[in-house]
Each structure stands twice: as structure tokens, then as C-alpha cells.
Protein backbone atom coordinates (compact mmCIF):
# COMPACT_ATOMS: atom_id res chain seq x y z
CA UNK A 1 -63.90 13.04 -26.72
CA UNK A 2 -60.93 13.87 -25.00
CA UNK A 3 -58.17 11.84 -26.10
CA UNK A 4 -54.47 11.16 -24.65
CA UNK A 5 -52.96 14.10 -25.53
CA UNK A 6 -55.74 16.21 -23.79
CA UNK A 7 -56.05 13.47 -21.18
CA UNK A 8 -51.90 13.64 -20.62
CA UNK A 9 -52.22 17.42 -20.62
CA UNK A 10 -54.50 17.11 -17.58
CA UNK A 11 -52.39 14.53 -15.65
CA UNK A 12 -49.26 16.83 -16.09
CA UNK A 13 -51.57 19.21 -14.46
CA UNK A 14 -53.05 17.29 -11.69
CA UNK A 15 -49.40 16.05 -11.11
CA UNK A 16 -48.23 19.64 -10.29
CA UNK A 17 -51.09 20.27 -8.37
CA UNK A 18 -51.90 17.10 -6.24
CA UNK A 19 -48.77 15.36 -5.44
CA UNK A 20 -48.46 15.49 -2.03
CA UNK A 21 -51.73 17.08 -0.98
CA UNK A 22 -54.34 15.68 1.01
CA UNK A 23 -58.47 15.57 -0.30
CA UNK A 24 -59.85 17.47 2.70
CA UNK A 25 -63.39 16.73 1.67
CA UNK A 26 -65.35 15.90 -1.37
CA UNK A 27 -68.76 17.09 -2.99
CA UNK A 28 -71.05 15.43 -5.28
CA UNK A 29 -74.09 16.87 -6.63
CA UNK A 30 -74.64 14.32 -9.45
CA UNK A 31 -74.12 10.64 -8.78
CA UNK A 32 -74.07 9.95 -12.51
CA UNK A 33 -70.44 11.22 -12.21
CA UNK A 34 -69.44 8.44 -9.33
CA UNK A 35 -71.76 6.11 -10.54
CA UNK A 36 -69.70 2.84 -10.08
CA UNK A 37 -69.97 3.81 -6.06
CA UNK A 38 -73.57 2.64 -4.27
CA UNK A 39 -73.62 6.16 -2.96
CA UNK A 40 -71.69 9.39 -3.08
CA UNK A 41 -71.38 9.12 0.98
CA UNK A 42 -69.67 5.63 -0.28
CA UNK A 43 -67.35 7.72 -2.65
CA UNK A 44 -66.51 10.47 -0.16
CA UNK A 45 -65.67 8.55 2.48
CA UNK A 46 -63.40 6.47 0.52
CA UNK A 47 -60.77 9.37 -0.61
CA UNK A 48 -61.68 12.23 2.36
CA UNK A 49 -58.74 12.52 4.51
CA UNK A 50 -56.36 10.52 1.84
CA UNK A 51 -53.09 11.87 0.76
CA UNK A 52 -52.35 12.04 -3.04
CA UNK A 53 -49.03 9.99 -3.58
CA UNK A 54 -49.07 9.76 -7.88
CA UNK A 55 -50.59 10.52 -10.82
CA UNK A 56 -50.63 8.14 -13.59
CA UNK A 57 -52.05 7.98 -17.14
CA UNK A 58 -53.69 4.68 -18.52
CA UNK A 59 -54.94 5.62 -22.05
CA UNK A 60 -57.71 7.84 -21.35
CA UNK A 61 -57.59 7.53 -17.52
CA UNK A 62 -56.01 9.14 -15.14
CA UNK A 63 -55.36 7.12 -12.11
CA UNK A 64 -54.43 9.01 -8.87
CA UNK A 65 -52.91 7.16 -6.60
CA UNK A 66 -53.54 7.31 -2.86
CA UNK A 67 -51.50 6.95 0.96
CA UNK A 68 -54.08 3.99 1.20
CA UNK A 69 -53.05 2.14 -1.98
CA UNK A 70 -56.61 2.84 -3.11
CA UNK A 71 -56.40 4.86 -6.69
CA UNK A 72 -59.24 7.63 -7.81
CA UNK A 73 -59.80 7.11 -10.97
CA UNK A 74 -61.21 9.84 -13.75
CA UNK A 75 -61.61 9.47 -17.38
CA UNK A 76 -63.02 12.32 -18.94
CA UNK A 77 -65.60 11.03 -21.19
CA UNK A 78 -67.26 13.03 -23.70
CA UNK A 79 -67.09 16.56 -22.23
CA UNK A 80 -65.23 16.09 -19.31
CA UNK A 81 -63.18 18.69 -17.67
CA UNK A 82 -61.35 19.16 -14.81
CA UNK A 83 -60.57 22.64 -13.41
CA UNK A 84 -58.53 23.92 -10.62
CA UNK A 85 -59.74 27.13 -8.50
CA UNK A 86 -57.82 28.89 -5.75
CA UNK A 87 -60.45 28.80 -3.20
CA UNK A 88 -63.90 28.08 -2.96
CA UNK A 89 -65.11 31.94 -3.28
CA UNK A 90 -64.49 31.01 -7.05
CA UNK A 91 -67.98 30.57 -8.96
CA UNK A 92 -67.90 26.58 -10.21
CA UNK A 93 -67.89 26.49 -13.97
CA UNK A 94 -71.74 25.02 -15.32
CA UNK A 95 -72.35 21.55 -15.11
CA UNK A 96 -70.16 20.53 -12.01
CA UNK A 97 -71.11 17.19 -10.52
CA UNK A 98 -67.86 16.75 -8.23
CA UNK A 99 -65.80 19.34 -6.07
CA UNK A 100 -62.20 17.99 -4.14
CA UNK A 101 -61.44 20.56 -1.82
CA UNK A 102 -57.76 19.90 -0.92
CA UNK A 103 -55.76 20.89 2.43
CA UNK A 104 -54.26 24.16 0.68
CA UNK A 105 -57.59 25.62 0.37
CA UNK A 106 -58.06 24.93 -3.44
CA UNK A 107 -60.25 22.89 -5.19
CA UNK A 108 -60.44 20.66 -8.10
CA UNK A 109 -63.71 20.64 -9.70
CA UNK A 110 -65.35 18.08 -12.54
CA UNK A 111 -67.64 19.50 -14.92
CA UNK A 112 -69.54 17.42 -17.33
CA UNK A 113 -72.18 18.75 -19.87
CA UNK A 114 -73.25 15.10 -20.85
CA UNK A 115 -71.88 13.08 -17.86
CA UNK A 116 -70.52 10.30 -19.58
CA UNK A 117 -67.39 10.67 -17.72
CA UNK A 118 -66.45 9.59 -13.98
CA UNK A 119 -64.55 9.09 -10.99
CA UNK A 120 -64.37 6.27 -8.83
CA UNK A 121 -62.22 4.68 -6.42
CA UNK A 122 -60.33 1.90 -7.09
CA UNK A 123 -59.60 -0.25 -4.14
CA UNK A 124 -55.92 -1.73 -3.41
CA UNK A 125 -55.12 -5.02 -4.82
CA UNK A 126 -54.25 -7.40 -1.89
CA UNK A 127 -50.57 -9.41 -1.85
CA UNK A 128 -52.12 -12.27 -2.55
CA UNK A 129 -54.04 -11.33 -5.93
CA UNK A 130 -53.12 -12.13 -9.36
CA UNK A 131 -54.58 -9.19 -11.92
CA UNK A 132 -54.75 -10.78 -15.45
CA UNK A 133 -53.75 -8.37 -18.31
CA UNK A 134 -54.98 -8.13 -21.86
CA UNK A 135 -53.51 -9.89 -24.30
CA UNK A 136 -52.81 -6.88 -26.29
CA UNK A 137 -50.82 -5.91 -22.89
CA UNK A 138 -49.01 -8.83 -22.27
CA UNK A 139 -47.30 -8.47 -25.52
CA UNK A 140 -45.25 -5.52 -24.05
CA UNK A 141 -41.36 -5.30 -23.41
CA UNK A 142 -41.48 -2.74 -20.96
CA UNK A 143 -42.65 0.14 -19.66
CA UNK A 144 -45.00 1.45 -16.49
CA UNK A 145 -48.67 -0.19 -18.15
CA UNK A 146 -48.14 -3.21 -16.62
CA UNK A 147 -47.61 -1.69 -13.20
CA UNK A 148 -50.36 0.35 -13.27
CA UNK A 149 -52.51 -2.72 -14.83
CA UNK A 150 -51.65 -4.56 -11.60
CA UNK A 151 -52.52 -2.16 -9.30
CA UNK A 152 -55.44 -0.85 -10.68
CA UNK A 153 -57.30 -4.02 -11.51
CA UNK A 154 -60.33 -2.04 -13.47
CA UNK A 155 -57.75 -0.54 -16.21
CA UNK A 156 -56.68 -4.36 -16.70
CA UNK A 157 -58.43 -4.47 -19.37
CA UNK A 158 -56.66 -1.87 -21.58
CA UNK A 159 -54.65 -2.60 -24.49
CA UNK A 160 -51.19 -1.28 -25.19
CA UNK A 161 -50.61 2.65 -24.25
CA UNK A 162 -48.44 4.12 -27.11
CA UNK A 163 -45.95 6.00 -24.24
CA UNK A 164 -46.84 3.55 -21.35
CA UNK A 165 -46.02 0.32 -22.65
CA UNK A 166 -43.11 -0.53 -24.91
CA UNK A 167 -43.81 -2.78 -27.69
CA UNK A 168 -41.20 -2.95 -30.84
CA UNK A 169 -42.41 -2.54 -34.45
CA UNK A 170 -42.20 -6.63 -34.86
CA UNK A 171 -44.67 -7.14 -32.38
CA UNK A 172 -46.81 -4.70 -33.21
CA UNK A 173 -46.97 -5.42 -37.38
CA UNK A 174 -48.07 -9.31 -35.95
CA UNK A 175 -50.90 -7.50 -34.10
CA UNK A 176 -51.72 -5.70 -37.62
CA UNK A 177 -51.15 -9.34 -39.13
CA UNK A 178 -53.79 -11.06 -36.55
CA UNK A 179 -56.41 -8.66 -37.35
CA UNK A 180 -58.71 -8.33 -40.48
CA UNK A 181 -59.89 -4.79 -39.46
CA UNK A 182 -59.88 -1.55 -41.37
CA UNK A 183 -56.65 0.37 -39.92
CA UNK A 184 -58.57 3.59 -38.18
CA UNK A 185 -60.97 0.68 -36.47
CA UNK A 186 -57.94 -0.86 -35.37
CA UNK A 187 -56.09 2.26 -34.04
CA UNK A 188 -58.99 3.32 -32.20
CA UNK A 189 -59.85 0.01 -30.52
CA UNK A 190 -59.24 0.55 -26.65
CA UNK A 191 -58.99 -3.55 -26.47
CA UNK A 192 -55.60 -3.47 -28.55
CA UNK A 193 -54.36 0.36 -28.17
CA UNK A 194 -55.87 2.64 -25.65
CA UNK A 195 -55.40 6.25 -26.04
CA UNK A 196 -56.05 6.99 -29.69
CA UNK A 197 -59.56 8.22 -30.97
CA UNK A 198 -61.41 10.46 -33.84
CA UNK A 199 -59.17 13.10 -34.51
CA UNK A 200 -55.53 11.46 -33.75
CA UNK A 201 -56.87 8.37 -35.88
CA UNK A 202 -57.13 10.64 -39.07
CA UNK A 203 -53.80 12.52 -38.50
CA UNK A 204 -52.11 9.08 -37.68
CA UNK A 205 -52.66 7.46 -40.51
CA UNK A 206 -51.97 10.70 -42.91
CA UNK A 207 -48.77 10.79 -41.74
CA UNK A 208 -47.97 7.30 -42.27
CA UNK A 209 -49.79 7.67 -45.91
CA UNK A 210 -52.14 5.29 -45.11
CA UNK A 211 -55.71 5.29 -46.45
CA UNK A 212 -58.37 4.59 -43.25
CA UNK A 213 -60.53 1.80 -44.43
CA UNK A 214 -57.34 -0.13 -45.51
CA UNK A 215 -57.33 -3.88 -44.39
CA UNK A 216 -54.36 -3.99 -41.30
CA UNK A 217 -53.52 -7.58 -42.30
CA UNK A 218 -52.33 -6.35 -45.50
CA UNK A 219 -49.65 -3.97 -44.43
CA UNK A 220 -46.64 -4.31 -46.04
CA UNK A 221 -43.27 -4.83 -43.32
CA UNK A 222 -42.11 -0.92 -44.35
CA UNK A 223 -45.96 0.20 -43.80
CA UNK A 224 -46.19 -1.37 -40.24
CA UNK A 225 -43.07 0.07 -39.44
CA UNK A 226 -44.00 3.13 -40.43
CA UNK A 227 -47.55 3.39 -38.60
CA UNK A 228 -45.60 2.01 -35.41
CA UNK A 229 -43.04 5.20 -35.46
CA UNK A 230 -45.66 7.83 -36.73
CA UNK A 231 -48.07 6.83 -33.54
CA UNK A 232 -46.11 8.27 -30.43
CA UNK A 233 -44.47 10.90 -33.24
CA UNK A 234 -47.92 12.45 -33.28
CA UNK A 235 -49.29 12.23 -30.11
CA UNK A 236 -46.29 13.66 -29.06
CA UNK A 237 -46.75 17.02 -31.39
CA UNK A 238 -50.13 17.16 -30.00
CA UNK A 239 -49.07 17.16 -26.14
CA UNK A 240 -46.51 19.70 -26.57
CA UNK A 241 -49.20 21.99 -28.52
CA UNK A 242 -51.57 21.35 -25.19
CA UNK A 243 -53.35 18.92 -27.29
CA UNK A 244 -56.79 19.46 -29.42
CA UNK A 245 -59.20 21.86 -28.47
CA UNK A 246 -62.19 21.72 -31.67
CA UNK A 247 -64.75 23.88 -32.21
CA UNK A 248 -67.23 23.23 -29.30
CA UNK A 249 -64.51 23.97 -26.79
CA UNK A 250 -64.88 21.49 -24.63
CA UNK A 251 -61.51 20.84 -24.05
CA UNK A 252 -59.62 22.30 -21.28
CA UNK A 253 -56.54 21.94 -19.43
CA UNK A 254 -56.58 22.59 -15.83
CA UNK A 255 -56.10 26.28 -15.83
CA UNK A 256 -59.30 26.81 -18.40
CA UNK A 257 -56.68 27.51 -21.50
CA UNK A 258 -57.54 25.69 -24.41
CA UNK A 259 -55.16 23.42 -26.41
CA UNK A 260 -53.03 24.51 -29.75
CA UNK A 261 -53.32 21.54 -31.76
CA UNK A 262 -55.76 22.08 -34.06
CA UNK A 263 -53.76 24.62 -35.55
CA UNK A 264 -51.41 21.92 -36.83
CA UNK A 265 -53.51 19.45 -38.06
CA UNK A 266 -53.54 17.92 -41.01
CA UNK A 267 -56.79 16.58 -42.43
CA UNK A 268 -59.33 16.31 -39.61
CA UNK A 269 -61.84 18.85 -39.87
CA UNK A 270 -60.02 20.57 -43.02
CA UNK A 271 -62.81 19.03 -45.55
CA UNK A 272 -62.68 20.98 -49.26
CA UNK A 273 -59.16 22.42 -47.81
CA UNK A 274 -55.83 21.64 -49.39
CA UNK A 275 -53.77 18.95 -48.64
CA UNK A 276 -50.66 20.23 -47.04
CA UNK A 277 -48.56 17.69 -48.77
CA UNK A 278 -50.17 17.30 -52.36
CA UNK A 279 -53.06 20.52 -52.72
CA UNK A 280 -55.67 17.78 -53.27
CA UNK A 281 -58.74 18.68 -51.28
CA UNK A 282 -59.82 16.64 -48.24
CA UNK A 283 -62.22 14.84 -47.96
CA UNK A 284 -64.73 13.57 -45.51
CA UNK A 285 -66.72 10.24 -45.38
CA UNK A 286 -68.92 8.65 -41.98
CA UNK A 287 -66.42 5.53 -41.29
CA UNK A 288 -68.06 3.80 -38.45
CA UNK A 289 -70.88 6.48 -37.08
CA UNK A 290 -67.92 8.99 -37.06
CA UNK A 291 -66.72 12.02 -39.41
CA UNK A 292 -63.22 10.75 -40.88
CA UNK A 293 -61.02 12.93 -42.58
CA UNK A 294 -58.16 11.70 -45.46
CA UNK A 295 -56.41 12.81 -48.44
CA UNK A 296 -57.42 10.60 -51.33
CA UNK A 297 -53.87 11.14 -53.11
CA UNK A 298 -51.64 11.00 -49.93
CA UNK A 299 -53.71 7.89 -48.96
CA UNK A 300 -54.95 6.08 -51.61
């Protein structure tokens, strides 16, 4: 599943692309892909003819927001991807449930092998409404989440975004202290931090030497500190590189190039390979219904 490197990737993307451009007209030929909308005649006639003002990232979604105040919102799902084309003449990649053809001729198209991913529109927030955050998100300091949040009432939900909301290391090790979880279930808990799944999980918590099944109420001060830098510190290496593009190639960025990540990392999908710090092999266990990958020296 895409995560927020490959998810930023794609807003950068859209950014360049649809600031400033107006959705001429829309296509659907799957409503599982707009399935929060009673019908894709609902959907199309709720963006067609609306002017793209912003585009904003909210863990894994990507909020787009509109001349209306309305937002389109896309997260990515499973095998999401979203593609740009010059013109329509272009053949549509397989698997294409949703077409935006803008005012400069081009189009943005959604492909989704599994169609666990959507769009939807999210309808403007009147003056006179109060949207209630997470707890998680009310513990930030600062930061565009909590924006966003507000105007976007269906990402409310989301807990703190490692780049979008500022939260210092104090605040953070009392969320670690308030939890009896095992770390990588913690990290990859959209409810507390949104953003963060499988594969930045594992290279996380090898950075900050941690082992992933260890309790996070029994971090030391100098451990939470260190998970709390070594979050954005990654994620950050892994949006420069374009982020993660794995085996199945599923992940895109706009242009169809895949990401460079997965040259750099670390332990995920290196099992029987050597530990770049310590030659120890890695290994690989099933934590949770998922494939987790850890040095048992490094993070012991």
C-alpha cells in the first residue's frame, strides 16, 4: 500500500499539474472507485466546471482543494495510481475507473487493480460548524493538520502527520507512555500517526535500533527521543528517492516512473541478507497478518 512518501510524491505531482486548472469533465466507469457518492452523475457534477485552488496531503490522502470550498479527495489504497496523459488520444493504462479531463486538454486518470482506493468529494464546512479533531491531533503545536482537519471534516479523524503536524519529542514519548502496544502496531496506527505503514514501519524502527514487537510504554526517555527524530528523518530519505516502488510495481508517480527507495532500504524485504550495520542476517516473522522485517542484533 502506498504510503506517504509515495502518496507525497503524487501530491508534489498533482500540485504542478492542477493548481490553477479547471476539471472540464469527469468519467467514471467503476463506481467502486467513488463509492461514498449515491451515483457517479452525483460525483461528476460535484467537481465538473470547478477550479483546482490546492493540493494538500493528510497522511495517505490527498485532498484537492476546490474554487467552491468543496475538496476531492483520493487516497490511493492498495494499488492505486494516478497518471497524467497529454491528451485523450493516449491509451488509459488497465484498470482505470476514473478519468479528469482538465481545461488544457490533459487528463488525470485513476487506475486501480483491486479498487480499494477512492475519490470523493468533500463538501465545504459551513461558518458556523465546529469539526472535532482526534485526540492524537489535538496534541499538536503547530503545523497545517489542523487546518486541513477543519476543512475537510472526513480526514478529522486522522492522527498526527509526521510533516503536517508539529508535535515535540515530550509529547510524543507520553503518547508512547499511554499506550501498551507493540511499537510497529503503534507506528502504523492511522488513529495516533497517519502516514506510516509496512515497509517505513520496519526501516523506522531499524534506525532507531528498536526491536518491532517491543512494548511502547517501556521506552526509555533517550529511546523516545530517538524514534521521534528518526520518523520524519526517514520518510524524508524516501521522498527525495521518489519513495518505494517493491516488486509488484504498483507504485507510480504521476509520470509512470517508479520510485528509488528500495534501493536504500535497510531490512524490509532483505530476509537471509546482511545487516548493513552488524552482517547479521535479517530476518522475517508475520507480526500482525503482515511480513516484518528486523535485525535481531541491531534490535534486540
Amino acid at each position: 500500500m502506498p504510503e506517504l512518501p509515495e502518496v507525497e510524491t503524487v501530491r508534489s505531482g498533482l500540485a504542478r499539474e492542477l493548481n490553477g486548472k479547471k476539471i472540464k469533465s469527469a468519467q467514471v466507469s467503476d463506481g467502486r472507485s467513488t463509492r461514498r457518492h449515491a451515483s457517479a452523475k452525483e460525483f461528476r457534477a460535484q467537481i465538473e466546471g470547478r477550479t483546482v485552488k490546492s493540493v494538500e496531503r493528510l497522511g495517505k490522502y490527498i485532498a484537492c482543494g476546490l474554487d467552491n470550498g468543496a475538496h476531492l479527495v483520493i487516497h490511493l489504497g492498495m494499488t492505486g495510481q494516478l497518471i497524467r496523459a497529454k491528451n485523450a488520444k493516449i491509451p488509459k493504462p488497465k484498470h482505470t475507473h476514473v478519468v479528469l479531463q482538465l481545461s488544457s486538454s490533459e487528463e488525470i486518470r485513476f487506475a486501480d487493480q483491486r479498487t480499494f482506493g477512492e475519490m470523493f468529494v468533500a463538501t465545504p464546512v459551513g461558518a458556523d460548524e465546529e469539526v472535532p479533531l482526534s485526540k492524537f491531533a489535538r496534541l499538536a503545536i503547530g503545523g497545517n493538520g489542523g487546518s486541513l482537519r477543519s476543512r475537510v471534516r472526513e480526514l478529522a479523524h486522522l492522527g498526527l502527520d509526521p510533516f503536517e503536524d508539529q508535535v515535540g519529542w515530550d509529547r510524543f514519548a507520553a503518547i508512547t507512555k499511554s499506550r501498551s502496544t507493540a511499537l510497529k502496531a503503534l507506528l502504523t496506527d492511522q488513529d495516533v500517526l497517519c502516514g506510516i505503514g509496512n515497509i517505513y514501519a520496519d526501516e523506522i524502527l531499524f534506525s532507531a535500533g528498536l526491536r518491532f514487537d517491543r512494548p511502547s510504554d517501556e521506552l526509555t526517555t533517550v529511546e523516545a527521543r530517538r524514534l521521534h527524530r528518526t520518523i520524519p528523518e526517514v520518510l524524508s530519505e524516501a521522498i527525495k528517492a521518489g519513495g518505494t516502488t517493491l516488486a509488484d510495481e504498483m507504485f507510480v508517480d504521476l509520470d509512470g516512473a517508479p520510485g528509488r527507495y528500495q534501493l536504500q532500504l535497510q531490512v524490509h524485504t532483505r530476509e537471509g541478507q546482511p545487516c548493513p550495520q552488524c552482517r547479521t542476517p535479517i530476518e522475517r516473522v508475520v507480526f500482525r497478518d503482515r511480513s516484518t522485517y528486523f535485525c535481531p542484533r541491531c534490535q534486540s
